[in-house]
C-alpha atoms as a PDB file:
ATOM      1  CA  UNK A   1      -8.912  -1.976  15.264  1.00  0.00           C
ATOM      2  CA  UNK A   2     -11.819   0.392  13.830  1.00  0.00           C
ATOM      3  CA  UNK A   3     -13.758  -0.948  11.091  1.00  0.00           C
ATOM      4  CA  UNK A   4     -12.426   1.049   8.152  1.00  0.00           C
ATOM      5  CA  UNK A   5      -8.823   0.082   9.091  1.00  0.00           C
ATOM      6  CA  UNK A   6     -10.126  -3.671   8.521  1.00  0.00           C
ATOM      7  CA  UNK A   7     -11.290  -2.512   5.358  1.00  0.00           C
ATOM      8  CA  UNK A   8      -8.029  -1.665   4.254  1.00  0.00           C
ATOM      9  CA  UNK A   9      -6.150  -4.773   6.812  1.00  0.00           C
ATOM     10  CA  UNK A  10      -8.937  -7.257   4.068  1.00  0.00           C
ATOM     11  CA  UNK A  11      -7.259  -4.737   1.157  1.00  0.00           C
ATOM     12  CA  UNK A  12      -4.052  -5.588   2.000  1.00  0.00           C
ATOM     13  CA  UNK A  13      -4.826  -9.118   2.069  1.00  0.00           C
ATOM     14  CA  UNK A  14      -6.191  -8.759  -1.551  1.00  0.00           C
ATOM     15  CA  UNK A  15      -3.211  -6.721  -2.502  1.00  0.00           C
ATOM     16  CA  UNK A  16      -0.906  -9.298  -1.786  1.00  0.00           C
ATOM     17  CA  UNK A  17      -2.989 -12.605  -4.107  1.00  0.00           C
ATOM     18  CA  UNK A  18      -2.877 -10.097  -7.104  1.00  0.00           C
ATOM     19  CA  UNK A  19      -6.414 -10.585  -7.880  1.00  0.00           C
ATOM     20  CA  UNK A  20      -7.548  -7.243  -9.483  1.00  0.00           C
ATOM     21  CA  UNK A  21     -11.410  -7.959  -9.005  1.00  0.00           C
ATOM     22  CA  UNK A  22     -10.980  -8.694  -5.207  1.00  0.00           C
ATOM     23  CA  UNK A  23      -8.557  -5.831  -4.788  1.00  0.00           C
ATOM     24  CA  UNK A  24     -11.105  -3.640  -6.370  1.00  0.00           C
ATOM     25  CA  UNK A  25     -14.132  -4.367  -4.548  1.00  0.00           C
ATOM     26  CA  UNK A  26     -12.709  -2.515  -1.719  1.00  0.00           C
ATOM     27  CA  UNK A  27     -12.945   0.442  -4.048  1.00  0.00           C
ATOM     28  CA  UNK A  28     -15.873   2.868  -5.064  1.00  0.00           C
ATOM     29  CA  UNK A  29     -15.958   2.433  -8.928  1.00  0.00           C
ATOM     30  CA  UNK A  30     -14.383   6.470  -9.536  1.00  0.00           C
ATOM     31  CA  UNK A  31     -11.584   5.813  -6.017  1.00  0.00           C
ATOM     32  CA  UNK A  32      -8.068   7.600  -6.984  1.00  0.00           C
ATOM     33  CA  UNK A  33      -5.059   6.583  -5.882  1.00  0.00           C
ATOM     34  CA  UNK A  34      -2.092   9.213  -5.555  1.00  0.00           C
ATOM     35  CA  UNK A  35       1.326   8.277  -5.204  1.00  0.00           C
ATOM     36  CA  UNK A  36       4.696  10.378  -4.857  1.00  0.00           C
ATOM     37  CA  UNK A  37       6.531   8.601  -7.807  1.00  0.00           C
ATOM     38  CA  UNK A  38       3.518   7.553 -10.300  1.00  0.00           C
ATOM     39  CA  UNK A  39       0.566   7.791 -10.979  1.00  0.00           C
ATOM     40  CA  UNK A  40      -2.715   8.901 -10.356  1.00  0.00           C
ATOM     41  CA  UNK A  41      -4.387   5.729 -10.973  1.00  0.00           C
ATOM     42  CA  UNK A  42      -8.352   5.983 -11.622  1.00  0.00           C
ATOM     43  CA  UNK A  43     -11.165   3.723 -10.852  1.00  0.00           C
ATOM     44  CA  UNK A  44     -11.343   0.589  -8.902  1.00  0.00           C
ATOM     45  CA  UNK A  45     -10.531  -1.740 -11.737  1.00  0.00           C
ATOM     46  CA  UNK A  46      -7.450   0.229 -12.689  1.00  0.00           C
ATOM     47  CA  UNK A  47      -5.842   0.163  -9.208  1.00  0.00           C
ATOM     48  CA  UNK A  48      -6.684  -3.659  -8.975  1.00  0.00           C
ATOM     49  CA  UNK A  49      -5.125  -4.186 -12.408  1.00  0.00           C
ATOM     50  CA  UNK A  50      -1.693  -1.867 -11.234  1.00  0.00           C
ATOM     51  CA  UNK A  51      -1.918  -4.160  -8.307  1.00  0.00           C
ATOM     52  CA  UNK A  52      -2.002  -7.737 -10.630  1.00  0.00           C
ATOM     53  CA  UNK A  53       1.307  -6.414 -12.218  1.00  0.00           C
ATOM     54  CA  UNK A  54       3.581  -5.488  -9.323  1.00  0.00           C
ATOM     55  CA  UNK A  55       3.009  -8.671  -8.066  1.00  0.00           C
ATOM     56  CA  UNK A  56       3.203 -10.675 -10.994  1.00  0.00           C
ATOM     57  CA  UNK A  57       6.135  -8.827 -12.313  1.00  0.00           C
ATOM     58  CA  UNK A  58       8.318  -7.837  -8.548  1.00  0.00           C
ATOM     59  CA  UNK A  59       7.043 -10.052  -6.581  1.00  0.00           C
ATOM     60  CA  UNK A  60       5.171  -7.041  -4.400  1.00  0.00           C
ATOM     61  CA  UNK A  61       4.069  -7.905  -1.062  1.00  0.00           C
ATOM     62  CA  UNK A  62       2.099  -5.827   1.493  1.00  0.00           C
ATOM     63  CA  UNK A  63       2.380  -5.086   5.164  1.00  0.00           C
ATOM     64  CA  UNK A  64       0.699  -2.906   7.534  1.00  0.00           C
ATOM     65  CA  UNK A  65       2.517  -2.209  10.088  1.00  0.00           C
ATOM     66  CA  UNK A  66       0.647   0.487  12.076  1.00  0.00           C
ATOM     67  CA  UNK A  67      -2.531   2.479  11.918  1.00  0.00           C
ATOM     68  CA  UNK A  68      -5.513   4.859  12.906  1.00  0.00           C
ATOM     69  CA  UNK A  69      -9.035   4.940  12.234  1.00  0.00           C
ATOM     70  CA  UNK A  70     -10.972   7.942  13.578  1.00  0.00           C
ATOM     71  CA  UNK A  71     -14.429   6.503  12.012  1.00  0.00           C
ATOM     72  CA  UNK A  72     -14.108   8.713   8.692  1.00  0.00           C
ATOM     73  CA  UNK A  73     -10.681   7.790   7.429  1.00  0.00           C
ATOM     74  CA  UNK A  74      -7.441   5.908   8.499  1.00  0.00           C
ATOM     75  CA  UNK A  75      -4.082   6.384   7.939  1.00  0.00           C
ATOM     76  CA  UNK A  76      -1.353   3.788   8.220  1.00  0.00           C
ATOM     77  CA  UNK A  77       2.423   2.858   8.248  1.00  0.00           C
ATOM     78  CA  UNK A  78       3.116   0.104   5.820  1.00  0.00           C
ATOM     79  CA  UNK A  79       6.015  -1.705   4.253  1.00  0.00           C
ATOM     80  CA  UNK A  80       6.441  -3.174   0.524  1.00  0.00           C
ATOM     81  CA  UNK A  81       8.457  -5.892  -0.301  1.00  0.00           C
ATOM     82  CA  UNK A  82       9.072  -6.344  -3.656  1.00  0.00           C
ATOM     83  CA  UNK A  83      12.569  -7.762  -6.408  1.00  0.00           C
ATOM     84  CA  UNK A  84      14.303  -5.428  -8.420  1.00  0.00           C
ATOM     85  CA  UNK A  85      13.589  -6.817 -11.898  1.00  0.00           C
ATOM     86  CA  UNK A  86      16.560  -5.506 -13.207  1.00  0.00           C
ATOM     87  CA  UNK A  87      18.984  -6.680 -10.700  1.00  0.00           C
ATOM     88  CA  UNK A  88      17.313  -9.296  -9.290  1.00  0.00           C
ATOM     89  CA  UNK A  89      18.367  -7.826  -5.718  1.00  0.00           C
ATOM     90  CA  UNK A  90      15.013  -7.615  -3.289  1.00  0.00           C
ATOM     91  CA  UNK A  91      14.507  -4.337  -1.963  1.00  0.00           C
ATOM     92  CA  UNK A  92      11.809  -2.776   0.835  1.00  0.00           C
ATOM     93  CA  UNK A  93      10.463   0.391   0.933  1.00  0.00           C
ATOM     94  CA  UNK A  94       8.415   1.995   3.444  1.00  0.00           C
ATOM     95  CA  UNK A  95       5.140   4.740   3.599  1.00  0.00           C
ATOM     96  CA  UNK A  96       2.577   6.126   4.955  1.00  0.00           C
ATOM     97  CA  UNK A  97      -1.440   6.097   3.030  1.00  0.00           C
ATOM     98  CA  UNK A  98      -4.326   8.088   4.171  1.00  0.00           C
ATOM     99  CA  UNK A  99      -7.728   6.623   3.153  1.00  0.00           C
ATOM    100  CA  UNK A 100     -10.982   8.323   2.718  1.00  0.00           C
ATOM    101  CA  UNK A 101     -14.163   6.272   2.571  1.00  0.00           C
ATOM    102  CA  UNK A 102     -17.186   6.676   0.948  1.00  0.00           C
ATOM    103  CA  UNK A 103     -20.234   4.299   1.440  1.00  0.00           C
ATOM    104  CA  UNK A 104     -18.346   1.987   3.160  1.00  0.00           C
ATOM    105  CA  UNK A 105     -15.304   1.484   0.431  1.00  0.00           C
ATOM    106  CA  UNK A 106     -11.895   3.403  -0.348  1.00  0.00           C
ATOM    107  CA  UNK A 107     -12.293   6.021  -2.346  1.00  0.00           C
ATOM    108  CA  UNK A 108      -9.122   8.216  -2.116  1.00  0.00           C
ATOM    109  CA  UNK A 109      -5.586   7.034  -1.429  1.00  0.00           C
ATOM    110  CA  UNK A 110      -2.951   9.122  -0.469  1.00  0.00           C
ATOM    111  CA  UNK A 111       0.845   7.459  -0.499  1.00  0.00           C
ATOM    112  CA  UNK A 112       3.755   8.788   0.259  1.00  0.00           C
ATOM    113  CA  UNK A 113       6.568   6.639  -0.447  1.00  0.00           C
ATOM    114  CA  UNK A 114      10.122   7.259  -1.487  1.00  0.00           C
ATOM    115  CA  UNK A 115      12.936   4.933  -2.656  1.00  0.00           C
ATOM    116  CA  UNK A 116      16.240   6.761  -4.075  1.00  0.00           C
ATOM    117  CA  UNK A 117      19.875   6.017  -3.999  1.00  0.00           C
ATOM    118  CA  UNK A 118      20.753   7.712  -0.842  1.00  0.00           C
ATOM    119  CA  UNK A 119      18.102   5.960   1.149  1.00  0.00           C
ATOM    120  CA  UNK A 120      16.597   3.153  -1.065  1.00  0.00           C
ATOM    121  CA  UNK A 121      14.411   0.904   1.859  1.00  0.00           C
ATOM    122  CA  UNK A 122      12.795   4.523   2.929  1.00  0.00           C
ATOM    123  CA  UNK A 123      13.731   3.682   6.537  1.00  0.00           C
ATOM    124  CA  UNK A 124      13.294   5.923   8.931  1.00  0.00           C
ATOM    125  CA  UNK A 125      16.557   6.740   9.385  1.00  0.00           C
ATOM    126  CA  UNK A 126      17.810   5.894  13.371  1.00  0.00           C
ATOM    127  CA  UNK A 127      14.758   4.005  14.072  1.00  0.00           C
ATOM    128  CA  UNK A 128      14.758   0.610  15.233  1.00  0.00           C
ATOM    129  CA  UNK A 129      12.454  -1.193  12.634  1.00  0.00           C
ATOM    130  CA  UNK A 130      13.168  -4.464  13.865  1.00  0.00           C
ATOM    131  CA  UNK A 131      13.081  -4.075  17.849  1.00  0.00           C
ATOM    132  CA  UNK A 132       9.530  -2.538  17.753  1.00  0.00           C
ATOM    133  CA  UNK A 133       8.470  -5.389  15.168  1.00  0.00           C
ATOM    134  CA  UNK A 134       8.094  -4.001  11.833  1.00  0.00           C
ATOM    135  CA  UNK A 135       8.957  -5.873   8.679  1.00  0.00           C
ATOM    136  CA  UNK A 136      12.692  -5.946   8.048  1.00  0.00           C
END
């Protein structure tokens, strides 16, 4: 793996504890995160903080499951578990973020992500998570 895709493999890692102030140092102080569903979120301490709450309040949990790092940014595949906290039920979904770095820390994130009723987990539809080893 490149070096920036560790970057985000160690921001991962800090995703998943829920510590906001880790989390965050992988960030430049004015990083934005995009998402498809919500969103922006601005600054470092604000994404860590999001971060705290999905997995104090569904159980979130992180995986990257595939990547590329061409020395200026990375892009990866990544699955989120996480519990409904109205049903209860626990539910995956599945994306893709691009990262762009600035002085050695995240400072954009792009995710795409979708979860709706006709295809809640995301899957790629046909595609055999399992067999090639992703998170299922």
């Amino acid at each position: 793996m490149g070096s920036l895709l560790d970057h985000v493999r160690g921001y991962y890692e800090a995703l998943n504890r829920g510590e906001p102030d880790e989390v965050a140092s992988f960030f430049t102080d004015d990083a934005m995160h995009y998402y498809t569903r919500l969103g922006p979120h601005e600054g470092a301490r604000t994404i860590g903080e999001h971060t705290k709450l999905a997995v104090e309040h569904i159980e979130g949990q992180w995986f990257l499951e595939n990547g590329i790092d061409d020395g200026e940014q990375a892009v990866i595949e990544w699955t989120m578990t996480w519990r409904d906290p109205k049903s209860g039920e626990r539910r995956l979904d599945r994306g893709t973020e691009w990262f762009r770095f600035r002085d050695g820390k995240i400072c954009e994130v792009r995710a795409y992500h979708h979860s709706d009723a006709k295809n809640r987990s995301g899957n790629l539809l046909g595609f055999d998570h399992s067999g090639r080893g992703y998170t299922t």
